[in-house]
PDB file of N, CA and C in Angstrom:
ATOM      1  N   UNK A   1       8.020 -51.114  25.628  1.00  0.00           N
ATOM      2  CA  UNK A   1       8.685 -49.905  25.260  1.00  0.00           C
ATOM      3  C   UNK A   1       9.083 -49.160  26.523  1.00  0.00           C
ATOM      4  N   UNK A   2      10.313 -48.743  26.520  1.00  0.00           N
ATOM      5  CA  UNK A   2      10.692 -48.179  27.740  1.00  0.00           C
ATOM      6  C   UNK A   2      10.853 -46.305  27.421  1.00  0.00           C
ATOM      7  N   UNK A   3      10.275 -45.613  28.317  1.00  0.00           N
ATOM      8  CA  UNK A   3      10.438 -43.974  27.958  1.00  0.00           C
ATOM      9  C   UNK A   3      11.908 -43.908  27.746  1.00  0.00           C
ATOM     10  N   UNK A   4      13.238 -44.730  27.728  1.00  0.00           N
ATOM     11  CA  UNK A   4      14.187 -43.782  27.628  1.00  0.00           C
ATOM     12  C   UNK A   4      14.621 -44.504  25.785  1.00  0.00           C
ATOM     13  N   UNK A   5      13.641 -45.110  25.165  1.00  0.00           N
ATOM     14  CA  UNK A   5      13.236 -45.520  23.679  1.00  0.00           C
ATOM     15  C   UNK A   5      13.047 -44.310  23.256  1.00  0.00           C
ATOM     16  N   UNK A   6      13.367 -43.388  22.037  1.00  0.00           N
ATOM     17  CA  UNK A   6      12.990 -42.442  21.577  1.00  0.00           C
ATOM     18  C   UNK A   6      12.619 -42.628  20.061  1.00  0.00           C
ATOM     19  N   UNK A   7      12.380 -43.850  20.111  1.00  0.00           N
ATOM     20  CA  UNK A   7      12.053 -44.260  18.358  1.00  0.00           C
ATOM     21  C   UNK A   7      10.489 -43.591  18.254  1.00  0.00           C
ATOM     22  N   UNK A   8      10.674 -42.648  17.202  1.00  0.00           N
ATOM     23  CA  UNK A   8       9.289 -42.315  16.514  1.00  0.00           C
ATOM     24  C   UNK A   8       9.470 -40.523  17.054  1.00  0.00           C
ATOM     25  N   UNK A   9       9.879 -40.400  17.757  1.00  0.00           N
ATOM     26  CA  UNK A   9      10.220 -38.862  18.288  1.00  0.00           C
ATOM     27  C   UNK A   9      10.808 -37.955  17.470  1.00  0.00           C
ATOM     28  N   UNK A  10      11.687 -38.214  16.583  1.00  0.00           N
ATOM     29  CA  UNK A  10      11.813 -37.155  15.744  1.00  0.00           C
ATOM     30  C   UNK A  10      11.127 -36.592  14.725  1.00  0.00           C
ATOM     31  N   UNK A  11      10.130 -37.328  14.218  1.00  0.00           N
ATOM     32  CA  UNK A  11       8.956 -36.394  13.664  1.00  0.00           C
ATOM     33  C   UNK A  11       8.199 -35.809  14.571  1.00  0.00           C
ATOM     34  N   UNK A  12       7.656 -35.792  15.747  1.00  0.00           N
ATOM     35  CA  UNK A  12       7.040 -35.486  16.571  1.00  0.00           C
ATOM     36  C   UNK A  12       7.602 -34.358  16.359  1.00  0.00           C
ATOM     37  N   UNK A  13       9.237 -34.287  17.015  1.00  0.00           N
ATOM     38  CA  UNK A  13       9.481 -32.888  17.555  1.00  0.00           C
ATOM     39  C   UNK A  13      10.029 -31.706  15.864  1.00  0.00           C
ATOM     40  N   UNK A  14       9.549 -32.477  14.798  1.00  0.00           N
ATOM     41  CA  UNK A  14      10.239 -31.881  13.638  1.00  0.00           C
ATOM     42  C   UNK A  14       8.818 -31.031  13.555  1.00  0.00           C
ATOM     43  N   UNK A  15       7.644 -31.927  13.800  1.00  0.00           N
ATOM     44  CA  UNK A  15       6.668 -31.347  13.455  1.00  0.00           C
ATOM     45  C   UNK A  15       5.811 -30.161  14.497  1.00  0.00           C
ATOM     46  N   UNK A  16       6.625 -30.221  15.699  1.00  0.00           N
ATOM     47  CA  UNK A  16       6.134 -29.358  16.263  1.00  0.00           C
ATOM     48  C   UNK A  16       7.332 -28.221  16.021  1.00  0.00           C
ATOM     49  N   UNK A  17       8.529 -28.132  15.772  1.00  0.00           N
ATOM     50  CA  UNK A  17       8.869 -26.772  16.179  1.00  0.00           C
ATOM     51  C   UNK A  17       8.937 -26.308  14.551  1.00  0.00           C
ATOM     52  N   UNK A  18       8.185 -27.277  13.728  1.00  0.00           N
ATOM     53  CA  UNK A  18       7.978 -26.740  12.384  1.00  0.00           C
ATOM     54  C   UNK A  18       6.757 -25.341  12.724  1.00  0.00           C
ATOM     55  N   UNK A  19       5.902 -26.151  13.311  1.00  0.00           N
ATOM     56  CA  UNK A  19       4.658 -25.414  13.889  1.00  0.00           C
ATOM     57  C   UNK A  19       5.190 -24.119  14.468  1.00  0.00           C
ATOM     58  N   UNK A  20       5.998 -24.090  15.167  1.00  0.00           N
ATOM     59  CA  UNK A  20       5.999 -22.874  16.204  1.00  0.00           C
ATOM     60  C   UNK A  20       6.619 -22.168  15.379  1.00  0.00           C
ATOM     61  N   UNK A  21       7.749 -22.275  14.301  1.00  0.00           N
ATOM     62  CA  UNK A  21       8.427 -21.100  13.436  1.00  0.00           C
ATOM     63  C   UNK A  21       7.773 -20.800  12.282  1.00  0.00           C
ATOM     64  N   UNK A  22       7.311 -21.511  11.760  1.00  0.00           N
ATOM     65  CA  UNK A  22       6.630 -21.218  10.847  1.00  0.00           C
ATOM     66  C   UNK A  22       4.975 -20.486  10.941  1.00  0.00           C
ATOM     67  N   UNK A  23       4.449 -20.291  11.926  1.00  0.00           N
ATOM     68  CA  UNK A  23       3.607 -19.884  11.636  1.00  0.00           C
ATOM     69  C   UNK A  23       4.084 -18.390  12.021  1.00  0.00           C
ATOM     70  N   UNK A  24       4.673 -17.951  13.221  1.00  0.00           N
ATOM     71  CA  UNK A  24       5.190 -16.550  12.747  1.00  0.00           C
ATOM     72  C   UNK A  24       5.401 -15.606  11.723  1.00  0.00           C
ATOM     73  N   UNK A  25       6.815 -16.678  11.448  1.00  0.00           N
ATOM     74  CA  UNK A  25       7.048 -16.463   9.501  1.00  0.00           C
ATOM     75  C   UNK A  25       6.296 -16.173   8.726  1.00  0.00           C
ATOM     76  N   UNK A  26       5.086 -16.823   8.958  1.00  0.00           N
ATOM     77  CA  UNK A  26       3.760 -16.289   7.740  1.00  0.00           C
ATOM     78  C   UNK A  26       3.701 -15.588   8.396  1.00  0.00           C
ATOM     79  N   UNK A  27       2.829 -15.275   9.441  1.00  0.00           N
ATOM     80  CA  UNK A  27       2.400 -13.671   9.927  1.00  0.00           C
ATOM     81  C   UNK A  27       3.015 -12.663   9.746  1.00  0.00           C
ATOM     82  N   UNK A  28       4.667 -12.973   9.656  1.00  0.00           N
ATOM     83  CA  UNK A  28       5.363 -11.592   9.263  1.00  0.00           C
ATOM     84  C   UNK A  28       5.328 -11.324   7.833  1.00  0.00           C
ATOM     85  N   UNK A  29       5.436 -12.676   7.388  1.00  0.00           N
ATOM     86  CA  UNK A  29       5.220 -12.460   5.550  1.00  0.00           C
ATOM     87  C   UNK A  29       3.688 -11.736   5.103  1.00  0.00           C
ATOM     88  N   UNK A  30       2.771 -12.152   5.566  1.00  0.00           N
ATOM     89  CA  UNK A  30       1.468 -11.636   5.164  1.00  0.00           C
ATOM     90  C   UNK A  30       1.328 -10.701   5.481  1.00  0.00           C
ATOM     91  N   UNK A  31       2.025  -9.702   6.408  1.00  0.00           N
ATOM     92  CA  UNK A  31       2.093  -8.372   7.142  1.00  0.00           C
ATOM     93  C   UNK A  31       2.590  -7.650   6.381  1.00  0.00           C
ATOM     94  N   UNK A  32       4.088  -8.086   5.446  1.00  0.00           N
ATOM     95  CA  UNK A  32       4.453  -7.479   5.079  1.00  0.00           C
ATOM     96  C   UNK A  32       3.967  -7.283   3.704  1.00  0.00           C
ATOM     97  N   UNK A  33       3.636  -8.347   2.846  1.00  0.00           N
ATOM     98  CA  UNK A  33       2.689  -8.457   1.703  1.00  0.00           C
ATOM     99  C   UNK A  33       1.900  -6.733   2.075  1.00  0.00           C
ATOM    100  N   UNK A  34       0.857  -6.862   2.698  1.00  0.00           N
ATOM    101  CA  UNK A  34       0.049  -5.976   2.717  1.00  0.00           C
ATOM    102  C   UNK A  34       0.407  -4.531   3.029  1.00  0.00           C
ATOM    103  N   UNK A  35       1.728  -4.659   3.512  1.00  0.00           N
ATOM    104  CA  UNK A  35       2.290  -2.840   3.697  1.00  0.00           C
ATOM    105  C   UNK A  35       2.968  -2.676   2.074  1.00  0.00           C
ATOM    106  N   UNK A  36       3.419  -3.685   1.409  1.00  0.00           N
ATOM    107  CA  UNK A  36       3.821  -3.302   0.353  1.00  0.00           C
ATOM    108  C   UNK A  36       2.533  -2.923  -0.854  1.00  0.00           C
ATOM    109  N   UNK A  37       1.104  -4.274  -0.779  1.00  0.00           N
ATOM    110  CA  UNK A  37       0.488  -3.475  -1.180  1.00  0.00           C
ATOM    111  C   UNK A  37      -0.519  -2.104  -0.954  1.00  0.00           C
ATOM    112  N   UNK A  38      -0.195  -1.438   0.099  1.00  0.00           N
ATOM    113  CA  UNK A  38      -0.611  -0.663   0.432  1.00  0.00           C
ATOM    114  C   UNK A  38       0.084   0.629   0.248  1.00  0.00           C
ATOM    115  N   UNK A  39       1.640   0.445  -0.180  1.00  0.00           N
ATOM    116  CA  UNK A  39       2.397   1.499  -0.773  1.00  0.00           C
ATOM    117  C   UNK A  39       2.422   1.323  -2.401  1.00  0.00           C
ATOM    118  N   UNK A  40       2.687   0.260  -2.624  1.00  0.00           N
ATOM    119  CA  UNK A  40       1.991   0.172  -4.518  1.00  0.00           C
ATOM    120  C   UNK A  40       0.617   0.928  -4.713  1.00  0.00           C
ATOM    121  N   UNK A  41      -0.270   0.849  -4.286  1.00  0.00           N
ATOM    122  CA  UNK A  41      -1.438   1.535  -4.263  1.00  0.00           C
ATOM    123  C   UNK A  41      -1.348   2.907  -4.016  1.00  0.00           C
ATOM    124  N   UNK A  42      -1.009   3.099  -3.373  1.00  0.00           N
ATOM    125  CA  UNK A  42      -0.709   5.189  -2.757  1.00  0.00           C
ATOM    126  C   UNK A  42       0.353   5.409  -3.893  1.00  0.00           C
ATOM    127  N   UNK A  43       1.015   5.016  -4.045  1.00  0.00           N
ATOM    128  CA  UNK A  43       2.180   5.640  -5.369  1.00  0.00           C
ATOM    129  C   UNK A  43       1.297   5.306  -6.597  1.00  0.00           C
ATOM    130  N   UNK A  44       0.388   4.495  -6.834  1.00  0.00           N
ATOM    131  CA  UNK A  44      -0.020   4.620  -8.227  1.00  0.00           C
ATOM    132  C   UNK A  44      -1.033   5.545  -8.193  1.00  0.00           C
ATOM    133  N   UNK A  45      -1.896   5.699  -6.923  1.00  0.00           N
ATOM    134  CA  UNK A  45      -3.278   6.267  -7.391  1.00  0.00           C
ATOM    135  C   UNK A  45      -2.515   8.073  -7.309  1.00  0.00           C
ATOM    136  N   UNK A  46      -1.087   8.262  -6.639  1.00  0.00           N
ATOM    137  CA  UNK A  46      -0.691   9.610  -6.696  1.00  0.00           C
ATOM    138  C   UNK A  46      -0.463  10.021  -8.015  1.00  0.00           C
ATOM    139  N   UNK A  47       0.486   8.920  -8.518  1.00  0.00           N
ATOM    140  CA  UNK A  47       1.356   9.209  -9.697  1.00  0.00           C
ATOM    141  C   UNK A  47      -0.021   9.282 -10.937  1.00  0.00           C
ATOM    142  N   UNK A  48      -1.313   8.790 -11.049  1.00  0.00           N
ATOM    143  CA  UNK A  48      -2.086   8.801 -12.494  1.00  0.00           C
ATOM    144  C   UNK A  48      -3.070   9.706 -12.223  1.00  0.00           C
ATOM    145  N   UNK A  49      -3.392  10.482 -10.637  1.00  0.00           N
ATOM    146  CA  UNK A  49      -4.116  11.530 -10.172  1.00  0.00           C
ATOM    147  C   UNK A  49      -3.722  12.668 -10.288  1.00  0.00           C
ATOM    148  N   UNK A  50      -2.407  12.727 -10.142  1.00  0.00           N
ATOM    149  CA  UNK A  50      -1.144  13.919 -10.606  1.00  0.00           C
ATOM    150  C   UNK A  50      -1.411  13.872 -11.745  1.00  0.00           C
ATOM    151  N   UNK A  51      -1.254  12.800 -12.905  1.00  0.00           N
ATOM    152  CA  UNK A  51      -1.121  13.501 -14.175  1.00  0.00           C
ATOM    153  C   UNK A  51      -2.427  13.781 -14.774  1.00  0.00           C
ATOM    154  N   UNK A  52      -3.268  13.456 -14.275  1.00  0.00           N
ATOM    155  CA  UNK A  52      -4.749  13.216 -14.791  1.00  0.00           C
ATOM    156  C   UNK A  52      -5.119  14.704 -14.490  1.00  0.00           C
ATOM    157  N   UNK A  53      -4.841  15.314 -13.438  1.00  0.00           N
ATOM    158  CA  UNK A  53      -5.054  16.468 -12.711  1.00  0.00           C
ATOM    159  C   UNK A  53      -4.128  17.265 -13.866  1.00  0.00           C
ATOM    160  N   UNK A  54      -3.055  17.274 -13.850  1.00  0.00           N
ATOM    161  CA  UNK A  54      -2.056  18.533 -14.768  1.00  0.00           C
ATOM    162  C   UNK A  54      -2.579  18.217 -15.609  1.00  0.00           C
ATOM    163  N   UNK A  55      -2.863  17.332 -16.444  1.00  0.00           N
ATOM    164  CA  UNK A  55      -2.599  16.865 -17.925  1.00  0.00           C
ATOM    165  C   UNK A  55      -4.101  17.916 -18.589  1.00  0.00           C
ATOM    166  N   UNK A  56      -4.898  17.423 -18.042  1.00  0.00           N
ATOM    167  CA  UNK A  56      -6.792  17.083 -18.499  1.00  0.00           C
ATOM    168  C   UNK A  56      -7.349  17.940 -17.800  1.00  0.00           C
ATOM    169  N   UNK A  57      -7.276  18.297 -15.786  1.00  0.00           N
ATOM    170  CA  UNK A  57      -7.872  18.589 -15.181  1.00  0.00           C
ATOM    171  C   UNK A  57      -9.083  17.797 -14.459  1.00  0.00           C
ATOM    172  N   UNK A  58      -8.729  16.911 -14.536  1.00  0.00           N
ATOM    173  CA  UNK A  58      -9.479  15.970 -14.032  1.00  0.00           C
ATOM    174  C   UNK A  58      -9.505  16.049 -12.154  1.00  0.00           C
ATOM    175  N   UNK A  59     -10.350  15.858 -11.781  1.00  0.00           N
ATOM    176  CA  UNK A  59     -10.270  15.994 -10.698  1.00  0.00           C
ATOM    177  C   UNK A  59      -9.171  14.505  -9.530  1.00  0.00           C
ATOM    178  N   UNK A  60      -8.710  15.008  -8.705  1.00  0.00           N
ATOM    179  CA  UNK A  60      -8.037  14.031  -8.269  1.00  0.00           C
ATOM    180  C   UNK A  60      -8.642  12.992  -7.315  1.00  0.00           C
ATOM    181  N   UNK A  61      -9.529  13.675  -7.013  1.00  0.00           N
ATOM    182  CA  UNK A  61     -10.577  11.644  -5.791  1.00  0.00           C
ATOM    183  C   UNK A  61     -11.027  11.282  -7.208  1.00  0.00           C
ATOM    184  N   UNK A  62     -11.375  11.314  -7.961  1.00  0.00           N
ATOM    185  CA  UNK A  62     -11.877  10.951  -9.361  1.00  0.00           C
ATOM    186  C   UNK A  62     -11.075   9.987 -10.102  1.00  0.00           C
ATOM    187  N   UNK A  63      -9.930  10.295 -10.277  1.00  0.00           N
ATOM    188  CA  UNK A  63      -8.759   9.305 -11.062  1.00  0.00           C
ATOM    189  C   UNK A  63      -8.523   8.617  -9.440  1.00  0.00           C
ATOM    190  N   UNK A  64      -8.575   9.039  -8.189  1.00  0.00           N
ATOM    191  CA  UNK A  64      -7.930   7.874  -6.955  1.00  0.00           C
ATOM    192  C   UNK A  64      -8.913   6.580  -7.069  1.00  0.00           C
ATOM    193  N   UNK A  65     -10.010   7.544  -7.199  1.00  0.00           N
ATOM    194  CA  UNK A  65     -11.109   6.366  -6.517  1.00  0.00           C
ATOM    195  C   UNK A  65     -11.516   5.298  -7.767  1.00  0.00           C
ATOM    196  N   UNK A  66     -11.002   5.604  -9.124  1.00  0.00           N
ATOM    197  CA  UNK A  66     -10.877   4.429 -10.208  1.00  0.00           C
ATOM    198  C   UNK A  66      -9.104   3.634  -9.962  1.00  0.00           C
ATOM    199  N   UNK A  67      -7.970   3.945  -9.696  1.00  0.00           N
ATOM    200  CA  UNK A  67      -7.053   3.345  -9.344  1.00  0.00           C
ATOM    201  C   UNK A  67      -6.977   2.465  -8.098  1.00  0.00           C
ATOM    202  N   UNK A  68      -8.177   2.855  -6.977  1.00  0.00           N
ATOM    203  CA  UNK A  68      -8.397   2.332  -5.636  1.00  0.00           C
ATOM    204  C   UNK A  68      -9.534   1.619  -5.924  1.00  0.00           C
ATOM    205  N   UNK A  69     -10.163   1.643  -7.049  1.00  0.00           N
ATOM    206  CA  UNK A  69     -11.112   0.241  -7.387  1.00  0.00           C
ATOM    207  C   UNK A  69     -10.365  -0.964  -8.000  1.00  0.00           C
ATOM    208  N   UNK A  70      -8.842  -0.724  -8.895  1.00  0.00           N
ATOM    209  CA  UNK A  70      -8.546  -1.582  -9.030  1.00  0.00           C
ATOM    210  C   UNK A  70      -7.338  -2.451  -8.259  1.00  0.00           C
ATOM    211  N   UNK A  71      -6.752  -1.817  -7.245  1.00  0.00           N
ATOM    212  CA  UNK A  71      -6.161  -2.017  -6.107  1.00  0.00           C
ATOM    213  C   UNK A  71      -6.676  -2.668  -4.884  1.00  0.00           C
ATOM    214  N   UNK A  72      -8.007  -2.945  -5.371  1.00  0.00           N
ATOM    215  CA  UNK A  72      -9.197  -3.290  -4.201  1.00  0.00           C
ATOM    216  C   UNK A  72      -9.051  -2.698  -3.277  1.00  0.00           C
ATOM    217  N   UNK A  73      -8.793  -1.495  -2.823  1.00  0.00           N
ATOM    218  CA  UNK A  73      -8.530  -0.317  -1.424  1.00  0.00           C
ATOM    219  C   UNK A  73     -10.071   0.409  -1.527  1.00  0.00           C
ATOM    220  N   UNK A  74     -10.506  -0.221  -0.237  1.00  0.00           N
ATOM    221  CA  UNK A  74     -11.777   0.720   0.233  1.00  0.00           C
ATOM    222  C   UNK A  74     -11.724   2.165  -0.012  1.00  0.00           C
ATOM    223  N   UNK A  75     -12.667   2.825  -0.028  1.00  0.00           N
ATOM    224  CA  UNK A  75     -13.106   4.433  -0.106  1.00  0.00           C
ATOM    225  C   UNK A  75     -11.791   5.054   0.868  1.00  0.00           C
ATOM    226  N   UNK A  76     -12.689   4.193   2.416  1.00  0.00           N
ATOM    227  CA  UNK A  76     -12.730   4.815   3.538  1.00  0.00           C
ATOM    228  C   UNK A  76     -11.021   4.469   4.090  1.00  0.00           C
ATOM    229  N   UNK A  77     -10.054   3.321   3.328  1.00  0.00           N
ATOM    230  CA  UNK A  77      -8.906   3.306   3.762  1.00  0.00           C
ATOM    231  C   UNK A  77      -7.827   4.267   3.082  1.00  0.00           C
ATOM    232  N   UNK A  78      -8.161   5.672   2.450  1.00  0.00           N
ATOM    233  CA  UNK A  78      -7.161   5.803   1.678  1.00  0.00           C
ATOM    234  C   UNK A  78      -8.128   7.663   1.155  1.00  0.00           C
ATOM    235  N   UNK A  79      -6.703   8.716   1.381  1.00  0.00           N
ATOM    236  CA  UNK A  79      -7.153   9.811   1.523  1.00  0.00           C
ATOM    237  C   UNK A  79      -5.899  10.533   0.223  1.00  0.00           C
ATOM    238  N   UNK A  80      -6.774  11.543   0.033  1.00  0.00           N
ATOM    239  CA  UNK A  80      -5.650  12.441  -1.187  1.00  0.00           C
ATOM    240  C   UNK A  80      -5.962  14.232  -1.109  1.00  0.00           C
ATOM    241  N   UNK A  81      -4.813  14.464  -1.456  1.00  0.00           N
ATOM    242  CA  UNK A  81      -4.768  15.851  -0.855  1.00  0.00           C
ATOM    243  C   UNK A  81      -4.131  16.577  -1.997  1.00  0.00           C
ATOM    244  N   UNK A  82      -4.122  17.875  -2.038  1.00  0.00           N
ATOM    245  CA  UNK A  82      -3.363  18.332  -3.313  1.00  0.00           C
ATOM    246  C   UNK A  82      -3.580  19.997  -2.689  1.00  0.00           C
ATOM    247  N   UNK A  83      -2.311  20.635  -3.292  1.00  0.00           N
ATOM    248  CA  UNK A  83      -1.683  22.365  -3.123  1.00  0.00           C
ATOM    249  C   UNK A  83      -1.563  22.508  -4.238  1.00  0.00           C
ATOM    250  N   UNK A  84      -1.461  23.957  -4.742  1.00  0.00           N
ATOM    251  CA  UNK A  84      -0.467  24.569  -5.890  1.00  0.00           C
ATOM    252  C   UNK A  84       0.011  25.495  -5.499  1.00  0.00           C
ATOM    253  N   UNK A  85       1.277  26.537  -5.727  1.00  0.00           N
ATOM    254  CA  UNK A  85       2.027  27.053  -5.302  1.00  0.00           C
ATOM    255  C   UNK A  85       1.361  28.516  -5.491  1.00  0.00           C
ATOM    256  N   UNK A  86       0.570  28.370  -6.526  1.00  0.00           N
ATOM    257  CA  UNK A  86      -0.506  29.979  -6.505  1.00  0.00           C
ATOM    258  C   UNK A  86      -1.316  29.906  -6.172  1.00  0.00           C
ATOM    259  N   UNK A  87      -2.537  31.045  -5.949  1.00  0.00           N
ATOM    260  CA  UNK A  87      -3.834  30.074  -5.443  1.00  0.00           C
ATOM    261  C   UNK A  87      -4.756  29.869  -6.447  1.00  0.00           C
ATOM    262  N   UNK A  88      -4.379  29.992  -7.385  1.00  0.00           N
ATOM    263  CA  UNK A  88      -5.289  29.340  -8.683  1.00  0.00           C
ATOM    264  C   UNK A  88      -4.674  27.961  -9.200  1.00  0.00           C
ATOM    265  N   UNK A  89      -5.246  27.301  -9.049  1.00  0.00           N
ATOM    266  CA  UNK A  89      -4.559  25.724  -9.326  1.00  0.00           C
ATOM    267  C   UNK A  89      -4.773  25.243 -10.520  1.00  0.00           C
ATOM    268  N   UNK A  90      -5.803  26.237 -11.474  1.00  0.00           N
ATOM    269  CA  UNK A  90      -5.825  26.216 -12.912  1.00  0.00           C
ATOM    270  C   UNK A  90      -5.439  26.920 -13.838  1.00  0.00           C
ATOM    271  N   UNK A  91      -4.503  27.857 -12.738  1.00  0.00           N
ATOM    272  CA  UNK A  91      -3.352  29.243 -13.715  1.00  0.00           C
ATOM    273  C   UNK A  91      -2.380  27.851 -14.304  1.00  0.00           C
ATOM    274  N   UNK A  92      -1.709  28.188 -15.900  1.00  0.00           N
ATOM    275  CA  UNK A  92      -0.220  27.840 -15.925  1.00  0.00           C
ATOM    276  C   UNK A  92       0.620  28.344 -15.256  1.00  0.00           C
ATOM    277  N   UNK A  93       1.939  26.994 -15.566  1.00  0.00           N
ATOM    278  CA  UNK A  93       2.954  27.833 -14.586  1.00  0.00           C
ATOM    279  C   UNK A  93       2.741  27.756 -13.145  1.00  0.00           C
ATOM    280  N   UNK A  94       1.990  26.456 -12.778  1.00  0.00           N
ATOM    281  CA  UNK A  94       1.623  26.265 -11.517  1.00  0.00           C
ATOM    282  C   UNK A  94       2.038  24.781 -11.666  1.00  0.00           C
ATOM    283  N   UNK A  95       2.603  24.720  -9.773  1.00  0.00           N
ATOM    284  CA  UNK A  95       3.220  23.470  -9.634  1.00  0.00           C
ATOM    285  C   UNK A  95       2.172  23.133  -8.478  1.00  0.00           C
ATOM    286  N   UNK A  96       2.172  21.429  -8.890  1.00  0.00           N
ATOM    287  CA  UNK A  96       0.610  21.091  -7.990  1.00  0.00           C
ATOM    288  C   UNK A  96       1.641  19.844  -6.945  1.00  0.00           C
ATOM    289  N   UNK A  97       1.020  19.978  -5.886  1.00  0.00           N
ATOM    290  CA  UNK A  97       1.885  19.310  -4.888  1.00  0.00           C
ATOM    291  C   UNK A  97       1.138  18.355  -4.194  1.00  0.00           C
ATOM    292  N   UNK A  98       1.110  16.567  -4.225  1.00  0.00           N
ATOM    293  CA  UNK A  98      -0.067  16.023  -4.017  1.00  0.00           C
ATOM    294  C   UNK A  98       0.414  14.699  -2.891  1.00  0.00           C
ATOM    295  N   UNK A  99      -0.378  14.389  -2.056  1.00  0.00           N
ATOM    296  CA  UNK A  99       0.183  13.348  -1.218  1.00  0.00           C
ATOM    297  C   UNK A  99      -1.144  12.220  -1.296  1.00  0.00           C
ATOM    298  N   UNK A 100      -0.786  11.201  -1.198  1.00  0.00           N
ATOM    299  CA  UNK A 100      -1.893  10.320  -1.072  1.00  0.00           C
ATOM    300  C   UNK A 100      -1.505   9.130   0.218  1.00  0.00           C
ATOM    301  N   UNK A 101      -2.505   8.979   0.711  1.00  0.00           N
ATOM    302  CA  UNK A 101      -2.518   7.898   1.813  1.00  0.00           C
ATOM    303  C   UNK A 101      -3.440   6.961   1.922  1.00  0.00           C
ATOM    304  N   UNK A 102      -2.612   5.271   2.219  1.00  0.00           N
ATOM    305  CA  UNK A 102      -3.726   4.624   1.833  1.00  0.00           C
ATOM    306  C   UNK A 102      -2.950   3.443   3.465  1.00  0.00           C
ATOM    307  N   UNK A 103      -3.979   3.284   4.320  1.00  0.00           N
ATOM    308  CA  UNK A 103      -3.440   2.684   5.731  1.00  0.00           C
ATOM    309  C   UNK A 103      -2.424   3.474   5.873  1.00  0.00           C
ATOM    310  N   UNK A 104      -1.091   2.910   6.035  1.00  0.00           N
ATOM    311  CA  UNK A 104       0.192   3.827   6.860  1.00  0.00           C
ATOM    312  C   UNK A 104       1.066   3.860   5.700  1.00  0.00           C
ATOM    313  N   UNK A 105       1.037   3.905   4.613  1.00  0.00           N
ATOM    314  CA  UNK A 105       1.500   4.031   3.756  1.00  0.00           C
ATOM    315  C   UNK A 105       0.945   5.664   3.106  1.00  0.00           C
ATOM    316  N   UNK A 106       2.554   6.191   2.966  1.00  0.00           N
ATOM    317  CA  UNK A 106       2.104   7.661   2.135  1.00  0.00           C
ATOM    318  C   UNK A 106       3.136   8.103   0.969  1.00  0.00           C
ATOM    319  N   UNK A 107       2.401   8.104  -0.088  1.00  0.00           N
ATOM    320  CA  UNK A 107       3.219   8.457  -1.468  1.00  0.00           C
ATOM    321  C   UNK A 107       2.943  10.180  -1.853  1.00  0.00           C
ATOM    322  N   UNK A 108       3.910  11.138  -2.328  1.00  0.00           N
ATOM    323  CA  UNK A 108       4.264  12.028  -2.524  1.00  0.00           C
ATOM    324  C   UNK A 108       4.671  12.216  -3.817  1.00  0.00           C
ATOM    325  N   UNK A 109       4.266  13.272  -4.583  1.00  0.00           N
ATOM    326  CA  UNK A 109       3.742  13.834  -5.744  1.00  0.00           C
ATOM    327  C   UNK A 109       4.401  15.457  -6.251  1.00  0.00           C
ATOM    328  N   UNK A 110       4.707  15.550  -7.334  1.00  0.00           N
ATOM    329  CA  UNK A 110       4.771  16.866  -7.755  1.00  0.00           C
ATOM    330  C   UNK A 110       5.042  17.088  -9.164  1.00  0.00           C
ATOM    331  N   UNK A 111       3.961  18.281  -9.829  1.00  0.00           N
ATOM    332  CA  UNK A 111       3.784  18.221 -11.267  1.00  0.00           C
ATOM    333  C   UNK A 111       4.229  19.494 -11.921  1.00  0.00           C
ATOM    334  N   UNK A 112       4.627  19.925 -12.890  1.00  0.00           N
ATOM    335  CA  UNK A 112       4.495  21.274 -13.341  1.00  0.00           C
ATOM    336  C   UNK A 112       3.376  21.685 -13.769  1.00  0.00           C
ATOM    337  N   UNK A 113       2.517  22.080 -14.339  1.00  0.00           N
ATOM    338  CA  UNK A 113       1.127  22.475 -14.824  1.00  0.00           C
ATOM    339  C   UNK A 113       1.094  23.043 -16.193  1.00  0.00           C
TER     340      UNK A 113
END
C-alpha cells in the first residue's frame, strides 16, 4: 500500500468531522432546550400564581412552589415577587403586578383583583 492510496479514508474523515460538528450542535441544542424550559416554567408558575393570588388569595410562593415541583425547578433556582397598586393588596379594585424568575429567564404578570 502506498500513502498516496487513499482507499478506506473517506469514512475516516466522514467520521471525524461528523465528530467535530456535531457535537457542538448538541451543546447548542441542549442549551437551548433548557433556556426554553426555563421560560415555560417562569410563565406558568407566574400565570397560575397570579390567578391563584386574585382569584382565592392564595398565597403566591405557594401556587410557585407546586408549579416548580412539577417543572422539576429547584426551590433555590427560581424567585417570585408581587406589587399592588394600593397598599392593601386585599382591597378590590386592586391591580397586582407579579414577576417570576427561574435561572435567566423572567416572566411578567398582571391581574385586576
Amino acid at each position: 500500500m502506498k500513502l498516496s492510496d487513499e482507499q478506506g479514508s473517506a469514512v475516516v474523515e466522514f467520521i471525524a468531522f461528523a465528530a467535530i460538528l456535531q457535537v457542538p450542535a448538541l451543546l447548542v441544542a441542549t442549551s437551548l432546550v433548557g433556556v426554553q424550559h426555563d421560560q415555560l416554567a417562569a410563565e406558568a408558575m407566574n400565570r397560575e400564581a397570579l390567578r391563584a393570588y386574585t382569584l382565592i388569595g392564595r398565597p403566591p410562593q405557594d401556587t410557585a412552589a407546586i408549579v416548580a415541583e412539577a417543572f422539576k425547578v429547584a426551590e433555590a433556582r427560581y424567585s417570585i415577587s408581587y406589587d399592588c397598586s394600593s397598599d392593601d393588596c386585599d382591597a378590590s379594585d386592586t391591580w397586582v403586578s407579579m414577576i417570576t424568575r427561574v435561572g435567566s429567564a423572567v416572566a411578567k404578570g398582571k391581574a385586576h383583583r
